[in-house]
C-alpha atoms as a PDB file:
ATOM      1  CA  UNK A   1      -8.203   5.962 -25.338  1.00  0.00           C
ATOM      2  CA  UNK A   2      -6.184   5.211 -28.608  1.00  0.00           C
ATOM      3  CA  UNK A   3      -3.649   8.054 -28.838  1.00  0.00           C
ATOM      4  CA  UNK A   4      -2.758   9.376 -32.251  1.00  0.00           C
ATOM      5  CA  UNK A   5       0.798   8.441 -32.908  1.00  0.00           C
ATOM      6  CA  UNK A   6       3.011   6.612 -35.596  1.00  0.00           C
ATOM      7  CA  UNK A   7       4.595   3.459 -34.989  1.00  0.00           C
ATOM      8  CA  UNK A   8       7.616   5.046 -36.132  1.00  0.00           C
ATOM      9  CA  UNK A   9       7.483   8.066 -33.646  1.00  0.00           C
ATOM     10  CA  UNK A  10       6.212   5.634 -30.889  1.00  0.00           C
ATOM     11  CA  UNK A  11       9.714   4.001 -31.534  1.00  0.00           C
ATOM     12  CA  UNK A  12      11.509   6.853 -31.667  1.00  0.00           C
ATOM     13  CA  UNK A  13      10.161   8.033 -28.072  1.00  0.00           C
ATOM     14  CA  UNK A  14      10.778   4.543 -26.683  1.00  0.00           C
ATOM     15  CA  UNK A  15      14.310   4.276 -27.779  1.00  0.00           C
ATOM     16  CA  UNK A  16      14.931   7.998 -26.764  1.00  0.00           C
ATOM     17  CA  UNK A  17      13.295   6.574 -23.143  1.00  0.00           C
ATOM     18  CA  UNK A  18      15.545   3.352 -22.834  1.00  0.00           C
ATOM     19  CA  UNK A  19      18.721   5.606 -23.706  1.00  0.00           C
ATOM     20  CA  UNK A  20      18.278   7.897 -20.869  1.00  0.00           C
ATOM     21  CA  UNK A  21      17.649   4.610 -18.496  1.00  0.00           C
ATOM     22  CA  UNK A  22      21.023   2.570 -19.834  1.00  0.00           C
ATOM     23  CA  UNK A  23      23.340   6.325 -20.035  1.00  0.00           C
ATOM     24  CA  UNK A  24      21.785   7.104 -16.174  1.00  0.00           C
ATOM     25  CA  UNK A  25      23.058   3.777 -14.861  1.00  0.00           C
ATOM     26  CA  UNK A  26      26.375   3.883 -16.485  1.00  0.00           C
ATOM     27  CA  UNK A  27      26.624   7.287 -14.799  1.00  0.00           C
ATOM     28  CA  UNK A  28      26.951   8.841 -18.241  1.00  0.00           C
ATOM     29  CA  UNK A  29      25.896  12.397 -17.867  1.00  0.00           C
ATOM     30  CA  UNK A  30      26.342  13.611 -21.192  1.00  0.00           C
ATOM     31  CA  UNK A  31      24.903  10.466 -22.832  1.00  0.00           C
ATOM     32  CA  UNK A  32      21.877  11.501 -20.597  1.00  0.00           C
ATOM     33  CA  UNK A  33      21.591  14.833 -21.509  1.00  0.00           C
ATOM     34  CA  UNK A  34      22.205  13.587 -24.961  1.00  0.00           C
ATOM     35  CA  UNK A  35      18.492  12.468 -24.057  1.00  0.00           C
ATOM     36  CA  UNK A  36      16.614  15.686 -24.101  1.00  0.00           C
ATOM     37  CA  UNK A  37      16.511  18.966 -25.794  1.00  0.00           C
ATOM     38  CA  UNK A  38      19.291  21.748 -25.649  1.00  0.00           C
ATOM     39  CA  UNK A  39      17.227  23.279 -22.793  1.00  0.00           C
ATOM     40  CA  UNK A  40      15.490  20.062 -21.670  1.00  0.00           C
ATOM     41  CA  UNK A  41      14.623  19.766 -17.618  1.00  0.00           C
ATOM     42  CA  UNK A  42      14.591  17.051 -15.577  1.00  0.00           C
ATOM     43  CA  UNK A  43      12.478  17.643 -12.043  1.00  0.00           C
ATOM     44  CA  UNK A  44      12.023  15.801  -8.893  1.00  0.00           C
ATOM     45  CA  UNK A  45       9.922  14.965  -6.139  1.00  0.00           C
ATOM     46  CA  UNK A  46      12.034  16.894  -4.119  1.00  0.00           C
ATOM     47  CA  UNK A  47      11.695  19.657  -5.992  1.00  0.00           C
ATOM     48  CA  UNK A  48      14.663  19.972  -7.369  1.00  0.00           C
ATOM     49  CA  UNK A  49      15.392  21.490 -10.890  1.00  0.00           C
ATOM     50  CA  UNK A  50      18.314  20.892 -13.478  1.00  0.00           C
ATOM     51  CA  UNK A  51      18.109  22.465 -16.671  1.00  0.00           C
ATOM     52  CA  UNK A  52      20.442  22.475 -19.567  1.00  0.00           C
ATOM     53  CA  UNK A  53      23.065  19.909 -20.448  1.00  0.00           C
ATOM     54  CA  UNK A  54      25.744  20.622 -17.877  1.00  0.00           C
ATOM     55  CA  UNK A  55      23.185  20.834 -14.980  1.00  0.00           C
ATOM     56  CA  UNK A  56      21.841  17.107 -16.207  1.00  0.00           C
ATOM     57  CA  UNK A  57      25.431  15.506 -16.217  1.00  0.00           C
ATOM     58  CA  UNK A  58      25.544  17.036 -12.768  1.00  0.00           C
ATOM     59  CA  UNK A  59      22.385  15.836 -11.788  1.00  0.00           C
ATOM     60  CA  UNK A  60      23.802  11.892 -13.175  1.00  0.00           C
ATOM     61  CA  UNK A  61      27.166  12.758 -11.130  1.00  0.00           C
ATOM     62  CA  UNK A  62      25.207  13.355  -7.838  1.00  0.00           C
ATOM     63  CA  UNK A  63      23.362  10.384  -8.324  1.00  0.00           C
ATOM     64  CA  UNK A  64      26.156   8.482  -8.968  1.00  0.00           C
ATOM     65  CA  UNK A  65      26.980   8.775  -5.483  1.00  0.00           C
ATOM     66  CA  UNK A  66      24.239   7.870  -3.663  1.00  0.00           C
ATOM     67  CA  UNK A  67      23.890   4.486  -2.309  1.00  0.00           C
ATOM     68  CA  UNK A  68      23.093   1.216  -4.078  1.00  0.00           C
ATOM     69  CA  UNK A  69      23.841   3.009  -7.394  1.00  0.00           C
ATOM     70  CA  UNK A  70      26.674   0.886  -8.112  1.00  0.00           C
ATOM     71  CA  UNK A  71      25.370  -2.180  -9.878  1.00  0.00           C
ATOM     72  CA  UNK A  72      22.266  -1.174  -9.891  1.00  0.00           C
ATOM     73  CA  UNK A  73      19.014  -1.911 -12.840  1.00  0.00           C
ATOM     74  CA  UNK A  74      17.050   1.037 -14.028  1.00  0.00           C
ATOM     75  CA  UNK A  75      13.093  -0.988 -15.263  1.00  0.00           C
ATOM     76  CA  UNK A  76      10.446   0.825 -17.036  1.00  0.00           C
ATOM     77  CA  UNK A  77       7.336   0.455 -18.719  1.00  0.00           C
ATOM     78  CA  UNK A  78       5.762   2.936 -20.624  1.00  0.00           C
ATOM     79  CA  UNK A  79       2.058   3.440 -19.236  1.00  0.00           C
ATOM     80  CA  UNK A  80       0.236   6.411 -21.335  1.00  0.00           C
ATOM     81  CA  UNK A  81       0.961   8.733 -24.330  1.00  0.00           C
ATOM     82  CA  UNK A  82      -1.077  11.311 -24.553  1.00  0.00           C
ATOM     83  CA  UNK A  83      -0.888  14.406 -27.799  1.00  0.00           C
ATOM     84  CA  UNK A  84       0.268  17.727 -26.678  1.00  0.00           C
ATOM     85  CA  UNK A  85       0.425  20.809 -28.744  1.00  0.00           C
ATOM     86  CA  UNK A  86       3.907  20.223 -29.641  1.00  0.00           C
ATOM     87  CA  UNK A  87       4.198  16.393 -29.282  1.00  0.00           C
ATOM     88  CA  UNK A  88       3.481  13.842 -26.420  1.00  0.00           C
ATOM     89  CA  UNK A  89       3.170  13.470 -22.733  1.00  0.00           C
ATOM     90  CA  UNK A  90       4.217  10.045 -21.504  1.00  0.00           C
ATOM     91  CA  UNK A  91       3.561   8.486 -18.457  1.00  0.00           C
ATOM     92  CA  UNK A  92       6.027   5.689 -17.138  1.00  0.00           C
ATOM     93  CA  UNK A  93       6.197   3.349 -14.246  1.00  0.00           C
ATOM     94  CA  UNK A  94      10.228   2.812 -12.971  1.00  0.00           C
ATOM     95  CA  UNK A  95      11.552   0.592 -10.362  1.00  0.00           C
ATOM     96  CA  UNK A  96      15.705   0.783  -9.780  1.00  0.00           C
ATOM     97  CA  UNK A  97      17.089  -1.976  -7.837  1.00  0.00           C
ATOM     98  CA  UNK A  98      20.505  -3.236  -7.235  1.00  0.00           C
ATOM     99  CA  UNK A  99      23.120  -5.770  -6.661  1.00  0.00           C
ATOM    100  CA  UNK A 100      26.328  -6.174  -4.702  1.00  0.00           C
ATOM    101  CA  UNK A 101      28.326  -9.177  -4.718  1.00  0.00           C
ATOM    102  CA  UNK A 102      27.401 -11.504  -1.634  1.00  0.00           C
ATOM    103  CA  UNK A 103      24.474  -9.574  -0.859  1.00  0.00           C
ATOM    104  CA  UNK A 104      20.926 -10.329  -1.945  1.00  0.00           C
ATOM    105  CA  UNK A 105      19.358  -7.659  -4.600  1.00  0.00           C
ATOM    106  CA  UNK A 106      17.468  -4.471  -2.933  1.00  0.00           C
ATOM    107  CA  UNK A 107      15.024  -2.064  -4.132  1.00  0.00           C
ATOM    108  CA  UNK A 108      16.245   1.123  -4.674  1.00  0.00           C
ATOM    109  CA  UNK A 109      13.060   2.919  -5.271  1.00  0.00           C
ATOM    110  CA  UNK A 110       9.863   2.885  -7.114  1.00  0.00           C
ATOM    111  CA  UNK A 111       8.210   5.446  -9.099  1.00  0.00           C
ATOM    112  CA  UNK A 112       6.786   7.039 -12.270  1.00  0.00           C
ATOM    113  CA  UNK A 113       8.063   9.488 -15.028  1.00  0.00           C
ATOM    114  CA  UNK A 114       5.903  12.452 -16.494  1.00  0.00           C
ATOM    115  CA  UNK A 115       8.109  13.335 -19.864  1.00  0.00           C
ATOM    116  CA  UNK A 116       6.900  15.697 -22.529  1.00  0.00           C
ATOM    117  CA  UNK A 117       8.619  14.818 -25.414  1.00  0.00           C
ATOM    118  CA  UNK A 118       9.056  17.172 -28.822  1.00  0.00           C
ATOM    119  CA  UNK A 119      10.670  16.689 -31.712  1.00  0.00           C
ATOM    120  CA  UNK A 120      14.441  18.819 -32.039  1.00  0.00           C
ATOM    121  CA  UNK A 121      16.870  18.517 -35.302  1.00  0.00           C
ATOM    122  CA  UNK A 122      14.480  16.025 -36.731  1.00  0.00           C
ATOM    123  CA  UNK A 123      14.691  13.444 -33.386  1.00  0.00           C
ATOM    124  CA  UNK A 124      12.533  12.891 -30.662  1.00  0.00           C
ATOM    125  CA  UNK A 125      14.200  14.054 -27.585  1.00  0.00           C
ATOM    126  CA  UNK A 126      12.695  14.926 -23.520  1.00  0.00           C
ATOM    127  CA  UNK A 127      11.948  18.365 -23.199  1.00  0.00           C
ATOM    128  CA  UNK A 128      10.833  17.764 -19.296  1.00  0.00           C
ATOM    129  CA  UNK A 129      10.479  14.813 -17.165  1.00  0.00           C
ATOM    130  CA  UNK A 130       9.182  14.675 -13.951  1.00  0.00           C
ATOM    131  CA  UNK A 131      10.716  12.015 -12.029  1.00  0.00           C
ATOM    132  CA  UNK A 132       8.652  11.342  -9.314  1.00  0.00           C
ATOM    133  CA  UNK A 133       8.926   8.837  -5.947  1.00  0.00           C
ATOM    134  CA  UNK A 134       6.115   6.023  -5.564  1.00  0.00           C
ATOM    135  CA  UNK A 135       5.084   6.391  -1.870  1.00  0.00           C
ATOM    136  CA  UNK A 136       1.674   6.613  -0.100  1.00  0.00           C
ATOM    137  CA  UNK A 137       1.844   9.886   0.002  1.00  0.00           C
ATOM    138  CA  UNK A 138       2.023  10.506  -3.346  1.00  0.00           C
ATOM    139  CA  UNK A 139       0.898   7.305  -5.467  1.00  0.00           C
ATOM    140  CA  UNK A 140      -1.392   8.173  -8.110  1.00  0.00           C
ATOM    141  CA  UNK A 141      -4.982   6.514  -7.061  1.00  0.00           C
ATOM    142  CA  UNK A 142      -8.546   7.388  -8.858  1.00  0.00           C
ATOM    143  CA  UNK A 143      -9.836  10.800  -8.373  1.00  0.00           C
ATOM    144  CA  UNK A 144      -6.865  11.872  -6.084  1.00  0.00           C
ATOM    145  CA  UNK A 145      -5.126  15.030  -6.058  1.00  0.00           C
ATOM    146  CA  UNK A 146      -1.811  13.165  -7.141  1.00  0.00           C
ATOM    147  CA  UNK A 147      -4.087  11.137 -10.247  1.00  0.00           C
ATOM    148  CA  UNK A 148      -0.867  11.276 -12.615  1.00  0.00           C
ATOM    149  CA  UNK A 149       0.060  14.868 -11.972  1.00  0.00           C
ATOM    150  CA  UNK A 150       0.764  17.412  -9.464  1.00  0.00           C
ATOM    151  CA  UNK A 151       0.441  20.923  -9.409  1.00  0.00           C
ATOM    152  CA  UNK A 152       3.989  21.218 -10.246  1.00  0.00           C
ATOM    153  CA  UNK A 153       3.926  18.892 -13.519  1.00  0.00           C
ATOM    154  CA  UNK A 154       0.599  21.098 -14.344  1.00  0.00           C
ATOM    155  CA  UNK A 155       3.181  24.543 -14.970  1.00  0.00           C
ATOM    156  CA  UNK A 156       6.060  22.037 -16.586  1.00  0.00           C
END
């Protein structure tokens, strides 16, 4: 389905997306909350919630310490975009995987990003994103429960 958008704001979002991926693996917390609006959220499987721009550079600082995030590779591909009342939902595959010296690459994790993204001071900027954990569990299939949204992106 052929979403409405400008190449220019299609841009805009993308560059806004890739941002938030380089800042988060240079462990820059403010450059990531740089990334989304003054009360943007980010959200996790786990349910965890960080709101506001000192609770996203803590949420980059926590990751920061958890294993394999030294040297690691944040990949994404933009999937969807779909028009919301105030600007767009996009969809995103990730993978993160790493490298130490001596050691072959590992996977880090897999997964997919639900951001709503709205414009603020004239730029494009994440209002929410769900980051969410590719498992079997939870993998979006046809027709399932977890088809590209939960229950908890639905109130996001």
């Amino acid at each position: 389905m052929a979403v409405d958008i400008s190449p220019e704001d299609r841009a805009a979002i993308y560059a806004c997306l890739r941002q938030y991926a380089g800042r988060l693996d240079l462990a820059d917390g403010p450059g990531v909350a740089s990334t989304f609006t003054r009360d943007g959220v980010i959200e996790t499987t786990r349910g965890r919630t960080h709101t506001g721009p000192e609770e996203l550079a803590k949420f980059v600082a926590d990751a920061a310490t958890m294993e394999g995030f030294s040297g690691r590779q944040h990949h994404m591909q933009p999937m969807l975009i779909e028009k919301t009342a105030d600007g767009y939902l996009v969809t995103s595959y990730w993978m993160v995987k790493t490298f130490h010296a001596g050691k072959p690459p590992f996977f880090v994790g897999l997964g997919w990003y639900k951001d709503t993204y709205v414009q603020e001071d004239g730029a494009w900027r994440c209002k929410h994103k769900f980051i969410l954990q590719w498992s079997p569990q939870n993998a979006p299939t046809f027709n399932s429960e977890n088809e590209w949204k939960s229950s908890r992106q639905l109130t996001g």
